[in-house]
N, C-alpha and C. Protein backbone atom coordinates (compact mmCIF):
# COMPACT_ATOMS: atom_id res chain seq x y z
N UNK A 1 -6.68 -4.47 62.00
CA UNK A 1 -7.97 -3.88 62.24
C UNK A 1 -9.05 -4.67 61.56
N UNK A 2 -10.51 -4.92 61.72
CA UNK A 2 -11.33 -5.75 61.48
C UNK A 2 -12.00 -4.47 61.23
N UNK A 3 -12.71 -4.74 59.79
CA UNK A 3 -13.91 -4.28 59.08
C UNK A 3 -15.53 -4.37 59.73
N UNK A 4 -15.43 -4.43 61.26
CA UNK A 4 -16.91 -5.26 61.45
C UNK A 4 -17.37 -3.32 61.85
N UNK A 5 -18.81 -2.46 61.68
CA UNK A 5 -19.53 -1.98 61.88
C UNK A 5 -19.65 -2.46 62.98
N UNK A 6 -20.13 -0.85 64.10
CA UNK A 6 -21.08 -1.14 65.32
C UNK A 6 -22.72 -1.10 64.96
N UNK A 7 -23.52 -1.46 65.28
CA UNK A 7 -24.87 -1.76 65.18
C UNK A 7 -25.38 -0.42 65.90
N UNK A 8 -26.14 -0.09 65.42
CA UNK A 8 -26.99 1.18 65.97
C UNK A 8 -28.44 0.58 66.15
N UNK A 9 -28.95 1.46 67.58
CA UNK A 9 -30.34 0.42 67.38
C UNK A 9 -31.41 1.12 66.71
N UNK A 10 -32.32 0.48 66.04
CA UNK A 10 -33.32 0.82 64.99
C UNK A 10 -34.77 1.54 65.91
N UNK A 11 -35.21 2.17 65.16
CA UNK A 11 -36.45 3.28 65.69
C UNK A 11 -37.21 1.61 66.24
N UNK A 12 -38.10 2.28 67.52
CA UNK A 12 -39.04 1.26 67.55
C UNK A 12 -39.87 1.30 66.78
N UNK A 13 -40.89 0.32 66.30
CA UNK A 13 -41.82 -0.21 65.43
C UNK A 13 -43.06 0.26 66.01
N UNK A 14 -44.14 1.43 65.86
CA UNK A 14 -45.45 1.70 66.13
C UNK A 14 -46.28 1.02 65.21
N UNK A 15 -47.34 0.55 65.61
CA UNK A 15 -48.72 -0.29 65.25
C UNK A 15 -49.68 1.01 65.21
N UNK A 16 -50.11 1.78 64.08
CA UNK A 16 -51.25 2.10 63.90
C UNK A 16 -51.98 1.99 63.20
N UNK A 17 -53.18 1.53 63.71
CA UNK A 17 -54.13 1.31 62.73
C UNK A 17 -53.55 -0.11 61.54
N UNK A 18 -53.50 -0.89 62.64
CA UNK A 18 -53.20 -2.22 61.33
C UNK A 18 -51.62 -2.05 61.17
N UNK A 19 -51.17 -0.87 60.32
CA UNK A 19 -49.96 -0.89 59.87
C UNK A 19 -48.85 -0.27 61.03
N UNK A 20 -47.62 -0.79 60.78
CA UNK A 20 -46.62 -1.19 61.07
C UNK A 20 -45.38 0.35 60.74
N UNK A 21 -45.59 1.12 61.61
CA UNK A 21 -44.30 2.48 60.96
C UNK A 21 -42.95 2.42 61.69
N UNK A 22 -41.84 2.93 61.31
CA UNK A 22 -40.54 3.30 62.35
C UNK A 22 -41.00 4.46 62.78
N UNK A 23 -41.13 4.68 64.30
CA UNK A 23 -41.15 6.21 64.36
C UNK A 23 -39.69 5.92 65.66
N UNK A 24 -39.70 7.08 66.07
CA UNK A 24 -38.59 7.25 67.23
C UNK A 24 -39.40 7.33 68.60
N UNK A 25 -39.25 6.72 69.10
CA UNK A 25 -39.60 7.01 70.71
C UNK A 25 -40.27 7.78 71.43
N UNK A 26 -41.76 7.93 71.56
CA UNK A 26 -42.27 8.76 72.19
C UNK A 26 -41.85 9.30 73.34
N UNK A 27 -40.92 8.59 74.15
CA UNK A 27 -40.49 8.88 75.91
C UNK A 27 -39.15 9.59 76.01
N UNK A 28 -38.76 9.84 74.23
CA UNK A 28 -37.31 10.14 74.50
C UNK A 28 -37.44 11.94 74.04
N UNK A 29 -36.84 12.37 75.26
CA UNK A 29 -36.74 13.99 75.25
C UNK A 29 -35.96 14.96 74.80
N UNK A 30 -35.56 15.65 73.61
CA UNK A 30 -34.10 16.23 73.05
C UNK A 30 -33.99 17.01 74.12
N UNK A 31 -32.86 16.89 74.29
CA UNK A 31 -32.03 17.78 75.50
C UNK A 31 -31.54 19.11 74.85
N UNK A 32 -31.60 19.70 75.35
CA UNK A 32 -31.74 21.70 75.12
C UNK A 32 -30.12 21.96 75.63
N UNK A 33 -29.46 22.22 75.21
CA UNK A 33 -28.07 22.89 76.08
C UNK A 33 -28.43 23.98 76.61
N UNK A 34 -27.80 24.11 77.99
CA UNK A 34 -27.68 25.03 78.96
C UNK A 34 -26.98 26.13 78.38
N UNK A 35 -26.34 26.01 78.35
CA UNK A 35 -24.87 27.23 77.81
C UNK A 35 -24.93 27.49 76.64
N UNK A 36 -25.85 28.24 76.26
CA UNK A 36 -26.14 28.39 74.56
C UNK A 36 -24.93 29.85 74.67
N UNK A 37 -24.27 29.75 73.39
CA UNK A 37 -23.51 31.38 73.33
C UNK A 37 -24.25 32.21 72.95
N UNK A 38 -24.16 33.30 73.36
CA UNK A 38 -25.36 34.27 73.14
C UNK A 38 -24.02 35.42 72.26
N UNK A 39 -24.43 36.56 71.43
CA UNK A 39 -24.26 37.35 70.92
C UNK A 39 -25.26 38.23 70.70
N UNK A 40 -24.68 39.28 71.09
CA UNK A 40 -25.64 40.88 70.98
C UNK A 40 -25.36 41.79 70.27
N UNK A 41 -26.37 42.51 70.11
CA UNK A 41 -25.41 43.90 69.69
C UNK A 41 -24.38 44.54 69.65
N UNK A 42 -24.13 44.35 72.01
CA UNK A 42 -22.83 45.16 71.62
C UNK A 42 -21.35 44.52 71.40
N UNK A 43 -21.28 43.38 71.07
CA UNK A 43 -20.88 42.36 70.02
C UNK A 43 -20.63 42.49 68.83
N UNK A 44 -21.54 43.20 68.11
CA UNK A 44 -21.70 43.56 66.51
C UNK A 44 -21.14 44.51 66.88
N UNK A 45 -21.53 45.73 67.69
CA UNK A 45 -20.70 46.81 67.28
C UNK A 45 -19.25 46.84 67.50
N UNK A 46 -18.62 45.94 68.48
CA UNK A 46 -17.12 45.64 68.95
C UNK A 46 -16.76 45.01 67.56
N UNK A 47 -17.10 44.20 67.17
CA UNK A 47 -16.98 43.76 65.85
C UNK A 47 -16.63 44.47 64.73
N UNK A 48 -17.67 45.29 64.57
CA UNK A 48 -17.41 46.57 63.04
C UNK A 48 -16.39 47.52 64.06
N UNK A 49 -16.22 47.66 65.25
CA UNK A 49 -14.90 48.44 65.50
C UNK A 49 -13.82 47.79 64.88
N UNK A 50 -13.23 46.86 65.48
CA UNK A 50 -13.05 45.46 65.09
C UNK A 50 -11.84 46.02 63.62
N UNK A 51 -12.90 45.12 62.70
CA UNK A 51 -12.91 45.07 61.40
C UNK A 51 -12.10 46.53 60.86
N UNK A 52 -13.18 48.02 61.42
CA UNK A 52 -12.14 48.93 60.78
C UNK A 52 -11.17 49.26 61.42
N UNK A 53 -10.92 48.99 62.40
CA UNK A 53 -9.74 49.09 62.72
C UNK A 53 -8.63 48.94 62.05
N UNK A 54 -9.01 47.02 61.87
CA UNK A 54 -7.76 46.25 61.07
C UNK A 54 -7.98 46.68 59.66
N UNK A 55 -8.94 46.92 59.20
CA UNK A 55 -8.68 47.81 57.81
C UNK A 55 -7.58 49.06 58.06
N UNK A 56 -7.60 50.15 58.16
CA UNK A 56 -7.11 51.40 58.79
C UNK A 56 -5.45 50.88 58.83
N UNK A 57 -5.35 49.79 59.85
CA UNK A 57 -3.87 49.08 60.03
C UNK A 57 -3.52 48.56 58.87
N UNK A 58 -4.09 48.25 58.25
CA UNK A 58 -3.48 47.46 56.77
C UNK A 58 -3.20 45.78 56.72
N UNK A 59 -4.31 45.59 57.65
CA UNK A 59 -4.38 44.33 57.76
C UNK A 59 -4.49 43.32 56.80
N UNK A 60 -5.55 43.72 55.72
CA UNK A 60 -5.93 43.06 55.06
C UNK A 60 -5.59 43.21 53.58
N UNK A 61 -5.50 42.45 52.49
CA UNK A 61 -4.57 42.65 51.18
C UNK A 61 -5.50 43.40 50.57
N UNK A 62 -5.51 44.08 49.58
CA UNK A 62 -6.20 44.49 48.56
C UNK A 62 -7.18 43.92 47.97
N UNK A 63 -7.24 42.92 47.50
CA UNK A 63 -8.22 41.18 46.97
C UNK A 63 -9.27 41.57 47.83
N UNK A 64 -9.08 41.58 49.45
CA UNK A 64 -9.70 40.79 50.29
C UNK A 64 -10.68 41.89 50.69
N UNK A 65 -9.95 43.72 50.45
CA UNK A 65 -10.71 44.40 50.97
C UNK A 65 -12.37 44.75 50.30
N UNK A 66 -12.49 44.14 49.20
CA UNK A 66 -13.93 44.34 48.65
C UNK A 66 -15.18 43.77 49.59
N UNK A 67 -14.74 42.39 49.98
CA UNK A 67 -15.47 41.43 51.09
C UNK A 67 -15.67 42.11 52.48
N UNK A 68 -14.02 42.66 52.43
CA UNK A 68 -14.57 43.26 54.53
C UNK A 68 -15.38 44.50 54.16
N UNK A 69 -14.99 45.04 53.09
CA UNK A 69 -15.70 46.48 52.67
C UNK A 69 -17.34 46.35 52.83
N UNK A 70 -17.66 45.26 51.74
CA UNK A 70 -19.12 45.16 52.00
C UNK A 70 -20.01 44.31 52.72
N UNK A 71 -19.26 43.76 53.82
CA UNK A 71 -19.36 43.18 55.32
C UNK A 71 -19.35 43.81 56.12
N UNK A 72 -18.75 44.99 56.18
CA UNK A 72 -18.78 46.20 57.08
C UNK A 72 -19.45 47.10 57.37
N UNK A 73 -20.26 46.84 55.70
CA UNK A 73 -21.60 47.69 55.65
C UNK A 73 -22.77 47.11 55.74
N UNK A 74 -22.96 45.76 55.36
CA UNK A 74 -23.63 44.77 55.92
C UNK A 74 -24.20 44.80 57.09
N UNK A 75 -22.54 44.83 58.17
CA UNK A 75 -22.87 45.06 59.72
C UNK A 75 -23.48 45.85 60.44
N UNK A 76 -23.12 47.86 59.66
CA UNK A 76 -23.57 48.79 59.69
C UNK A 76 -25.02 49.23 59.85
N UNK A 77 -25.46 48.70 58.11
CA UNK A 77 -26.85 48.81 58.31
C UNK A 77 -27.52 48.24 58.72
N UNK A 78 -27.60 46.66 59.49
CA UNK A 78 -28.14 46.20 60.56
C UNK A 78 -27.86 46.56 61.70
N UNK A 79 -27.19 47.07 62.14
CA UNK A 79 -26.84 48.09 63.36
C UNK A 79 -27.94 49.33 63.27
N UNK A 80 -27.74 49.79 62.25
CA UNK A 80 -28.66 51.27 62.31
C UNK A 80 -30.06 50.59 62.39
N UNK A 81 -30.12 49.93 61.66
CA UNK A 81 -31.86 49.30 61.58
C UNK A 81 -32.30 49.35 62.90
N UNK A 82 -31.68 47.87 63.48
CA UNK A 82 -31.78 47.89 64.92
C UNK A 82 -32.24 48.76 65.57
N UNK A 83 -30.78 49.56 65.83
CA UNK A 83 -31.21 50.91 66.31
C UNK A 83 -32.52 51.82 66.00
N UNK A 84 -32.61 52.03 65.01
CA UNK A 84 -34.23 52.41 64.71
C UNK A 84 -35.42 52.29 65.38
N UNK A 85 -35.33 50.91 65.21
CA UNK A 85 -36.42 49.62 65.45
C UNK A 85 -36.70 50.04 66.95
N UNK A 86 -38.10 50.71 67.60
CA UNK A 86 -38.32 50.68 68.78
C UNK A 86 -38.71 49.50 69.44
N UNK A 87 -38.23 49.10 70.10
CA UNK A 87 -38.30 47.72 70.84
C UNK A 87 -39.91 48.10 72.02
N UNK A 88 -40.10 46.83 71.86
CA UNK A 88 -41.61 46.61 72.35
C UNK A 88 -41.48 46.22 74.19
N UNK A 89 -42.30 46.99 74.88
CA UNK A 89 -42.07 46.53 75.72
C UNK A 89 -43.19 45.66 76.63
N UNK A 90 -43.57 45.38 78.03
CA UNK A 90 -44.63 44.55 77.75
C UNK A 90 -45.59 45.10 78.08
N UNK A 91 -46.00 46.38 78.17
CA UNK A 91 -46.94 47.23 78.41
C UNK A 91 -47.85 47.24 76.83
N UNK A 92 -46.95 47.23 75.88
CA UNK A 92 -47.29 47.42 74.36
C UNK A 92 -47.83 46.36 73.91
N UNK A 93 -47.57 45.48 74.25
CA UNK A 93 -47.87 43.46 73.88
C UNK A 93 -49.61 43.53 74.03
């Protein structure tokens, strides 16, 4: 195997004003992914089903249950919040 690096190519060189900067490419466009994963609510709540469930079953060791314990409530009270929270619609905007 040979030690040689591939070369990456360097920002182009902008001229403003006299001086000389690296910037990146004005013409070049970040591409957005299509298929973003989305997660919702009723996600979270399948989730904290989820979770106590496998608590309940005895899934989890003793050690471990302090973490799902107060992850569970974590989940909870952002659930209730949510829920609270009257969502705006565009009559209200």
């Amino acid at each position: 195997m040979s030690n040689t690096r591939k070369k990456t190519a360097a920002p182009k060189e902008v001229e403003t004003s006299g001086a000389v900067t690296n910037a990146p490419s004005s013409d070049h466009v970040p591409e957005t992914p299509t298929n973003v994963p989305q997660l919702g609510l009723a996600d979270l709540n399948a989730l904290q089903q989820i979770a106590e469930v496998a608590v309940q079953r005895g899934a989890y060791r003793v050690e471990e249950l302090e973490v799902v314990g107060r992850t569970i409530s974590k989940l909870k009270n952002f659930l209730a919040h949510v829920a609270a929270t009257p969502t705006a619609t565009p009559e209200q905007k």
